[in-house]
PDB file of N, CA and C in Angstrom:
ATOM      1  N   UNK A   1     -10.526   3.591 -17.150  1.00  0.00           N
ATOM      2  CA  UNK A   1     -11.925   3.189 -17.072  1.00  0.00           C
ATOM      3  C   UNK A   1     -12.682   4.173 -16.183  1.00  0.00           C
ATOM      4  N   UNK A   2     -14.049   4.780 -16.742  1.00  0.00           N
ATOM      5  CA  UNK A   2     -14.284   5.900 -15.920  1.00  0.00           C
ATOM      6  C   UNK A   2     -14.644   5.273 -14.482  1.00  0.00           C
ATOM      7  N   UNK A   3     -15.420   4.050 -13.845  1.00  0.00           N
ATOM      8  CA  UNK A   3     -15.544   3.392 -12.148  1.00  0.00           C
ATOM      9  C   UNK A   3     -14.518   3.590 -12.119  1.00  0.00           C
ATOM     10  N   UNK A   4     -13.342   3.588 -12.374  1.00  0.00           N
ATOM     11  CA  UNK A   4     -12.192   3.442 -11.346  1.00  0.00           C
ATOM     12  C   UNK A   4     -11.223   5.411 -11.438  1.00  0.00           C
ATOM     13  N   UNK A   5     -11.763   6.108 -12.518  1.00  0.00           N
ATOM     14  CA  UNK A   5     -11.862   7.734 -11.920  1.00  0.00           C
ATOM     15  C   UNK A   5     -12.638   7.732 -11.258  1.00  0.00           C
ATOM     16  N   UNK A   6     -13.383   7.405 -11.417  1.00  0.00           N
ATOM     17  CA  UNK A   6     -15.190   8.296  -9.964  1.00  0.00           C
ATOM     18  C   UNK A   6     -14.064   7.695  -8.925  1.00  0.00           C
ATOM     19  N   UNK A   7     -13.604   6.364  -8.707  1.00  0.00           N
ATOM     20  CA  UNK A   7     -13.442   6.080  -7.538  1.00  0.00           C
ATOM     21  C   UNK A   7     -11.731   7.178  -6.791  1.00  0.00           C
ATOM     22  N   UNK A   8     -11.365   7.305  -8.197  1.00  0.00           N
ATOM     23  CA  UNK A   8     -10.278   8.107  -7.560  1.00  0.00           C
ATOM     24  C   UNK A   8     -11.097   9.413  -6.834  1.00  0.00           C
ATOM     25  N   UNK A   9     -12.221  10.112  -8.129  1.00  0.00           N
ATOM     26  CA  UNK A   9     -12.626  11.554  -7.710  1.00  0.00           C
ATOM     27  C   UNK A   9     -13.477  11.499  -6.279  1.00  0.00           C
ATOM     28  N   UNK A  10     -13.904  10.698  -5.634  1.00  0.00           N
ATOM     29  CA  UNK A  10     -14.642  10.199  -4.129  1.00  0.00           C
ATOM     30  C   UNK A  10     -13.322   9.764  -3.301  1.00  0.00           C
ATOM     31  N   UNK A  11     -12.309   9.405  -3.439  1.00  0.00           N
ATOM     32  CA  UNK A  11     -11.533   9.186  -2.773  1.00  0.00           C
ATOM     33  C   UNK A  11     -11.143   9.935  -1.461  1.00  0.00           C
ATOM     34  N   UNK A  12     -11.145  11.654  -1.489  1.00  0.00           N
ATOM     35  CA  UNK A  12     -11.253  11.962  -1.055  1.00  0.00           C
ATOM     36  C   UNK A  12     -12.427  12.522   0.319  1.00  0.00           C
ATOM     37  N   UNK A  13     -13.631  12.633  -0.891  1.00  0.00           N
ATOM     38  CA  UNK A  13     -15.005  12.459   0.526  1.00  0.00           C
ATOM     39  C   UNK A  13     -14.861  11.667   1.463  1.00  0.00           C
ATOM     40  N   UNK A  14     -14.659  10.069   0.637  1.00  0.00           N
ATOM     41  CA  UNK A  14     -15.157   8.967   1.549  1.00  0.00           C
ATOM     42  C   UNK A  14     -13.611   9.284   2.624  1.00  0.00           C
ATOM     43  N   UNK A  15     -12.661   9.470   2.439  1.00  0.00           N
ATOM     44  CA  UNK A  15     -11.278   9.922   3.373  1.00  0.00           C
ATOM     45  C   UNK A  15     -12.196  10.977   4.502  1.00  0.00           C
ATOM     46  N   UNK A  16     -12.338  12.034   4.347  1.00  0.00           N
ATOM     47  CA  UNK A  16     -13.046  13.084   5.445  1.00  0.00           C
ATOM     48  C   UNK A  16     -14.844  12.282   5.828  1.00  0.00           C
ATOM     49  N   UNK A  17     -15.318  11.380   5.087  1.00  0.00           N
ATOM     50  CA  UNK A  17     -16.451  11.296   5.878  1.00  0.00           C
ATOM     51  C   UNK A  17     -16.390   9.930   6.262  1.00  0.00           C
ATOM     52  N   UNK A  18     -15.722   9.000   6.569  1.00  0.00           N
ATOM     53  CA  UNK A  18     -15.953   7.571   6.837  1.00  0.00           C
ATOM     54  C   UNK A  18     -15.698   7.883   8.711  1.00  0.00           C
ATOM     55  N   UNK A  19     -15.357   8.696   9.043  1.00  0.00           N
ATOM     56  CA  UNK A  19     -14.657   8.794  10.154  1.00  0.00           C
ATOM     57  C   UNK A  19     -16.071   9.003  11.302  1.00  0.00           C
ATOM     58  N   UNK A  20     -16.599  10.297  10.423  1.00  0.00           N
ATOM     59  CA  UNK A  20     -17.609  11.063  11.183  1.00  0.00           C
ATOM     60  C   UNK A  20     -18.917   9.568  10.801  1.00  0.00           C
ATOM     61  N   UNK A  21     -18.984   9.221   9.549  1.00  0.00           N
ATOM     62  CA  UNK A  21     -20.488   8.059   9.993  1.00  0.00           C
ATOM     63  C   UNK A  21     -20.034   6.911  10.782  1.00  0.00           C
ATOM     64  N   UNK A  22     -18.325   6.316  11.265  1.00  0.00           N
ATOM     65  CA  UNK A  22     -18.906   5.892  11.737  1.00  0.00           C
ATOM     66  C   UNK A  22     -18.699   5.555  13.432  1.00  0.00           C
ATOM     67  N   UNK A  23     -18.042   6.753  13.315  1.00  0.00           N
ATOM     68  CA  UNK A  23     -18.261   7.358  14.786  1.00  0.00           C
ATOM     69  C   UNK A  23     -19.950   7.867  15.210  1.00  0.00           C
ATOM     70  N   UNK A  24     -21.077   8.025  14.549  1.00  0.00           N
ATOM     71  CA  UNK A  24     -22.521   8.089  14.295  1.00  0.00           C
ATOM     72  C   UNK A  24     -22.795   6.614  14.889  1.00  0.00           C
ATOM     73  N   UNK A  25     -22.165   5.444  13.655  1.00  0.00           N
ATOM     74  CA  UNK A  25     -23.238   4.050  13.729  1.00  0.00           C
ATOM     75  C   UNK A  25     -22.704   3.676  14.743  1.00  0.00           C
ATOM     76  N   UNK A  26     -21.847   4.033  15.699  1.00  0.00           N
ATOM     77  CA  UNK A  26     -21.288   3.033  16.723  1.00  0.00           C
ATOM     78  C   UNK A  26     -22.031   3.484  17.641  1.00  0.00           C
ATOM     79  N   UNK A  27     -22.593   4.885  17.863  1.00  0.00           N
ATOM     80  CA  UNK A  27     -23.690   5.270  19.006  1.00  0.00           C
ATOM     81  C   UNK A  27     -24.907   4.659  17.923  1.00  0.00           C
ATOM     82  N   UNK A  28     -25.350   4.185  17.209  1.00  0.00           N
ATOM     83  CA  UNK A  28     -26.527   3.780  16.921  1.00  0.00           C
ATOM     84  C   UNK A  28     -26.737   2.460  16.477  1.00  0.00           C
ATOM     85  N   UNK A  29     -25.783   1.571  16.457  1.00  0.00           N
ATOM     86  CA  UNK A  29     -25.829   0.315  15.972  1.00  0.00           C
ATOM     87  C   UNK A  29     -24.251  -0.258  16.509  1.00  0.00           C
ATOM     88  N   UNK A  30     -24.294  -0.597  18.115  1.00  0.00           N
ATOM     89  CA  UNK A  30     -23.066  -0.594  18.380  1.00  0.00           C
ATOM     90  C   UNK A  30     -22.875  -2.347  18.100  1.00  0.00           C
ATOM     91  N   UNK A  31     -21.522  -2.469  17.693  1.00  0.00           N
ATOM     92  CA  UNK A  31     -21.435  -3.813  17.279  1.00  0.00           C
ATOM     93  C   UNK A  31     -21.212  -5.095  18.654  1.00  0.00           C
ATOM     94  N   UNK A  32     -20.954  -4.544  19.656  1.00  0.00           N
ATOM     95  CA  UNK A  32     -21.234  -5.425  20.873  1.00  0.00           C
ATOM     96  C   UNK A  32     -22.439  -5.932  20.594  1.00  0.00           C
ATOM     97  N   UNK A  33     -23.387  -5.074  20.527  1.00  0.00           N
ATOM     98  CA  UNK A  33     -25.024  -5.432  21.031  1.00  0.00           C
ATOM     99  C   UNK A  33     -25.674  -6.826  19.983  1.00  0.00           C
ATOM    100  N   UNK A  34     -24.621  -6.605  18.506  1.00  0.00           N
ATOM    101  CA  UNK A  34     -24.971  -7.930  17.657  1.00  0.00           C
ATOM    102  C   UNK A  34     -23.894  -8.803  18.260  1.00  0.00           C
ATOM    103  N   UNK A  35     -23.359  -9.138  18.887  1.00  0.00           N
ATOM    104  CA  UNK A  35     -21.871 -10.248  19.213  1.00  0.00           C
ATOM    105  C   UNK A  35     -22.909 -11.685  19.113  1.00  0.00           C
ATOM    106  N   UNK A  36     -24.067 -11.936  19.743  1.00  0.00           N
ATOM    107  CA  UNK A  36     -24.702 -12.883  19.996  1.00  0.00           C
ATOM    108  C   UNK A  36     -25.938 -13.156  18.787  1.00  0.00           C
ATOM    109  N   UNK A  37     -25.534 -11.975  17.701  1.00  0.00           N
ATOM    110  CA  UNK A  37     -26.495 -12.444  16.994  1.00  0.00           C
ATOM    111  C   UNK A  37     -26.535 -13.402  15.603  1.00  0.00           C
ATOM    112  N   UNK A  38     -27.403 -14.026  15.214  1.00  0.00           N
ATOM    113  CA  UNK A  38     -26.742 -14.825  14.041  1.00  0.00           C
ATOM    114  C   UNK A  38     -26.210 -14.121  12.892  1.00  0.00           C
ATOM    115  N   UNK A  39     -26.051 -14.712  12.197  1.00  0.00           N
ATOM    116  CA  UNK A  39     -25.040 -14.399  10.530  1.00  0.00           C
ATOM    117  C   UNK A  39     -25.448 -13.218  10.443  1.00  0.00           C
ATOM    118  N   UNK A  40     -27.007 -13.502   9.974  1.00  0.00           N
ATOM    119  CA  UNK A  40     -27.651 -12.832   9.189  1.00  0.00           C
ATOM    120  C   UNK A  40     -27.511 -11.734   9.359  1.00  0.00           C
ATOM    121  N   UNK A  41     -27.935 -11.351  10.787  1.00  0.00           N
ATOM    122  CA  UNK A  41     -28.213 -10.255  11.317  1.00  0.00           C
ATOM    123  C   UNK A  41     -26.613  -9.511  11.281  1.00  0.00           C
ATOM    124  N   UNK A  42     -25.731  -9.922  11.496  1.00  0.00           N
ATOM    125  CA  UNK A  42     -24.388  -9.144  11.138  1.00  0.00           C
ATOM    126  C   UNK A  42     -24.130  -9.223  10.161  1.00  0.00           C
ATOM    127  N   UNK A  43     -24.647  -9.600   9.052  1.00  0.00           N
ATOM    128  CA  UNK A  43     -24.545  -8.745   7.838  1.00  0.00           C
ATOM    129  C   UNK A  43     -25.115  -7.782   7.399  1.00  0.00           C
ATOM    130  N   UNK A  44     -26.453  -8.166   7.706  1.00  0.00           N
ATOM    131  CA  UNK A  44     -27.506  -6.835   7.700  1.00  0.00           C
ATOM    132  C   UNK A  44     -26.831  -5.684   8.133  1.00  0.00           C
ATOM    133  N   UNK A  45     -26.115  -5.466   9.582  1.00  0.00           N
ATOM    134  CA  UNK A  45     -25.829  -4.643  10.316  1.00  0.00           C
ATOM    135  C   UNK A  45     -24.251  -4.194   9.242  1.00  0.00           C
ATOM    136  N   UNK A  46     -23.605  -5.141   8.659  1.00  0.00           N
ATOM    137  CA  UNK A  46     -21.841  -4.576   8.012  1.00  0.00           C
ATOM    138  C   UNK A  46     -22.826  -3.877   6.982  1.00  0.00           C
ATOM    139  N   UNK A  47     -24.146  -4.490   6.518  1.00  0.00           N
ATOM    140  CA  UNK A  47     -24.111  -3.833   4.865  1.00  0.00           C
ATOM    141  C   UNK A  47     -24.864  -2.527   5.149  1.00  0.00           C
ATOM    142  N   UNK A  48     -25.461  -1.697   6.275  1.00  0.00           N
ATOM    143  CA  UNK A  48     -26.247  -0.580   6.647  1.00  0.00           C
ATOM    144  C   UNK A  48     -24.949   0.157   7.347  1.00  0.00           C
ATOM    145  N   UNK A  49     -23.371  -0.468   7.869  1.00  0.00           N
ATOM    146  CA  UNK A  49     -22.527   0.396   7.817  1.00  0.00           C
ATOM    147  C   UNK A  49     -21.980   0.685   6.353  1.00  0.00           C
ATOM    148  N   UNK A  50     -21.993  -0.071   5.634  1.00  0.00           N
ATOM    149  CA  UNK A  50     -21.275   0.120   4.334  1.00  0.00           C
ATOM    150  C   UNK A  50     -22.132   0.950   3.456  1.00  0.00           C
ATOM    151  N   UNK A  51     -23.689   0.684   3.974  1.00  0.00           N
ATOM    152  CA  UNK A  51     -24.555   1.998   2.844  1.00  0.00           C
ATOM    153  C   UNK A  51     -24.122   3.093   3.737  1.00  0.00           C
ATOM    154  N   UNK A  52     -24.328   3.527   5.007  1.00  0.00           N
ATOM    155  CA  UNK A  52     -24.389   4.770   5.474  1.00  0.00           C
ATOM    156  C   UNK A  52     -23.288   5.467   4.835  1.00  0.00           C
ATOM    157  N   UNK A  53     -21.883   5.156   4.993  1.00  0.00           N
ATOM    158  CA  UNK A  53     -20.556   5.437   4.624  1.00  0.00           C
ATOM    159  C   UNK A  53     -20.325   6.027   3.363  1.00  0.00           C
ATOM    160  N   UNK A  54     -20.819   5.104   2.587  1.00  0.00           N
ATOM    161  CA  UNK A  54     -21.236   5.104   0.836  1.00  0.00           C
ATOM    162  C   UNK A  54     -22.109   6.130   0.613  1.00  0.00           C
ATOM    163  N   UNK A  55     -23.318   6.444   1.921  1.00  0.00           N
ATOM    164  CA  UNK A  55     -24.226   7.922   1.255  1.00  0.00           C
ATOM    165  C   UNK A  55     -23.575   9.163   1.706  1.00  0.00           C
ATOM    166  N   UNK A  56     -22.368   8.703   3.015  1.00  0.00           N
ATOM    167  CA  UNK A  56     -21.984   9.795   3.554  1.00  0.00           C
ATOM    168  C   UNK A  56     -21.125  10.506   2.530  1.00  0.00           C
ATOM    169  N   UNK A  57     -20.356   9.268   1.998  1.00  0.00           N
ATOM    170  CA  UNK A  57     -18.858   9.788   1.012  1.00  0.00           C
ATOM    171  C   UNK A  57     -19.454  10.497  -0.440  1.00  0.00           C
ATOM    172  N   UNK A  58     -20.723   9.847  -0.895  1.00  0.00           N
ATOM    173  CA  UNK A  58     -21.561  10.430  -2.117  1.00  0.00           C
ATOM    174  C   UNK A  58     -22.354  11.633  -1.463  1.00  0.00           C
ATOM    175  N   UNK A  59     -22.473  11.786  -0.468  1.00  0.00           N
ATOM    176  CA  UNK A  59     -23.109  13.061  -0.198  1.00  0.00           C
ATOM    177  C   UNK A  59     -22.480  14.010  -0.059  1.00  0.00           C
ATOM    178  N   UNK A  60     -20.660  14.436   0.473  1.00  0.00           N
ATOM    179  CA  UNK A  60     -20.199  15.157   0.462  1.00  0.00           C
ATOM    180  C   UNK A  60     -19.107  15.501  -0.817  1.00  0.00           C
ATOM    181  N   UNK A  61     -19.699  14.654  -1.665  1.00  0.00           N
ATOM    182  CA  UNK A  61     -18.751  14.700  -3.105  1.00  0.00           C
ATOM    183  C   UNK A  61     -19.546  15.418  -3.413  1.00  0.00           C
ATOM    184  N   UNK A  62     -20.693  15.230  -3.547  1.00  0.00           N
ATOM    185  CA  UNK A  62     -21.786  16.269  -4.492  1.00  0.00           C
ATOM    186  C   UNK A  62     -22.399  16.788  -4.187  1.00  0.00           C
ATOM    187  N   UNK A  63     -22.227  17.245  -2.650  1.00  0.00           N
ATOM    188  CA  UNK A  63     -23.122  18.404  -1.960  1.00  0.00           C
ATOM    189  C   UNK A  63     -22.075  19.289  -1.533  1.00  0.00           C
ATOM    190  N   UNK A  64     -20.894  19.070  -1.429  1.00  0.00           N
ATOM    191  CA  UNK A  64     -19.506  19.969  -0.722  1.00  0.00           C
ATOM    192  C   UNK A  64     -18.690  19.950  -2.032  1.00  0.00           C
ATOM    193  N   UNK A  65     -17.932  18.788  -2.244  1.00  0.00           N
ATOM    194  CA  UNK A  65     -16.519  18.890  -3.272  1.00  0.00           C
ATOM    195  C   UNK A  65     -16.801  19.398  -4.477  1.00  0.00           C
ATOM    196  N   UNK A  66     -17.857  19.067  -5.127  1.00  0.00           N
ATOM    197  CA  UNK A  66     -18.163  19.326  -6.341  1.00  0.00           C
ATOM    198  C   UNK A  66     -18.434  20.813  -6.476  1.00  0.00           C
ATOM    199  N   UNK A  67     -19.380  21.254  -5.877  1.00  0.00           N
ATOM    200  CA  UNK A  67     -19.877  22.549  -6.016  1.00  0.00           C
ATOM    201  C   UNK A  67     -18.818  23.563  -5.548  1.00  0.00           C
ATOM    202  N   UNK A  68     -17.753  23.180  -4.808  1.00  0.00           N
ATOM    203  CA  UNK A  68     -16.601  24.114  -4.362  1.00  0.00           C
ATOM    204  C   UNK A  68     -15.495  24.041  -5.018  1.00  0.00           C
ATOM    205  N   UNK A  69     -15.250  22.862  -5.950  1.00  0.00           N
ATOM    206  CA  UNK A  69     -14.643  22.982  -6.926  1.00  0.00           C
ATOM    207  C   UNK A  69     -14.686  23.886  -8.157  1.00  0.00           C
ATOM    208  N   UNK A  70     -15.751  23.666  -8.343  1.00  0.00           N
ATOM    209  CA  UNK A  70     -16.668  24.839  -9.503  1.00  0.00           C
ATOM    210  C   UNK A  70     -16.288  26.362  -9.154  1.00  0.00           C
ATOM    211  N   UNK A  71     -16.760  26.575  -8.096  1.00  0.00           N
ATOM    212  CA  UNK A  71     -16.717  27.917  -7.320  1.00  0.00           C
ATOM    213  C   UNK A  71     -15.395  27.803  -7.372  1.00  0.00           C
ATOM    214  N   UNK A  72     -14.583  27.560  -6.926  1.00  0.00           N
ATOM    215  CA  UNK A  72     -12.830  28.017  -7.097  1.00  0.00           C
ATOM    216  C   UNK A  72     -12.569  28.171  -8.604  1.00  0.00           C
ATOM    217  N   UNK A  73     -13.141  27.293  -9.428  1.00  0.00           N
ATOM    218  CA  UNK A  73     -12.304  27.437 -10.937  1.00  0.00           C
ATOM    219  C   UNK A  73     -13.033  28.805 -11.549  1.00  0.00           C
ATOM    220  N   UNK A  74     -14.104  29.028 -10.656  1.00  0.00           N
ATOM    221  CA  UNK A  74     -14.557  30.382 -11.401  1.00  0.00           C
ATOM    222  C   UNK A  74     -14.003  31.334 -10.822  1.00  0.00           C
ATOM    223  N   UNK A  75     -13.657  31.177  -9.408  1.00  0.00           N
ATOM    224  CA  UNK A  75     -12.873  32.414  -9.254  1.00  0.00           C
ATOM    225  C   UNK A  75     -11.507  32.946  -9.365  1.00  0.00           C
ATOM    226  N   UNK A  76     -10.791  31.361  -9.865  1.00  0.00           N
ATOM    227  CA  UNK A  76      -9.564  31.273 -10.248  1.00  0.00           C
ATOM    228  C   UNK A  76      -9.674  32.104 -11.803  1.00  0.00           C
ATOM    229  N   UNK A  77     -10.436  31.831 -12.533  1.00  0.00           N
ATOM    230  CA  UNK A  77     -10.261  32.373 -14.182  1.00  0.00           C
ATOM    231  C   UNK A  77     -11.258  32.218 -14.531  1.00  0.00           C
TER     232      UNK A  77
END
């Protein structure tokens, strides 16, 4: 099923970039500072770690992996 290739072919981004966003959201949305807050608000806060992560891992698939993939197969043959 091709969702579950894409998810293999990102597998790798989201591996090298989950680390770096969210070593980012913890200086910018540290999760102590919600401990006292209701539901809501800690979900708000899991689902703006789970987009950042998600633009980080789609941003370096198709701004890094992709385009350097290309570039190697052309210079391979």
């Amino acid at each position: 099923a091709r969702p579950v290739v894409f998810l293999g072919d990102v597998s790798y981004s989201l591996y090298l970039s989950h680390t770096l966003a969210q070593k980012v959201l913890v200086k910018l949305l540290p999760a102590t500072r919600f401990e006292a807050s209701p539901l809501g608000v800690k979900v708000a806060v899991a689902t703006a770690y789970l987009a950042a992560i998600t633009l980080a891992c789609l941003g370096t698939y198709f701004l890094v992996e992709r385009p350097a993939r290309r570039a190697l197969r052309r210079a391979a043959g």
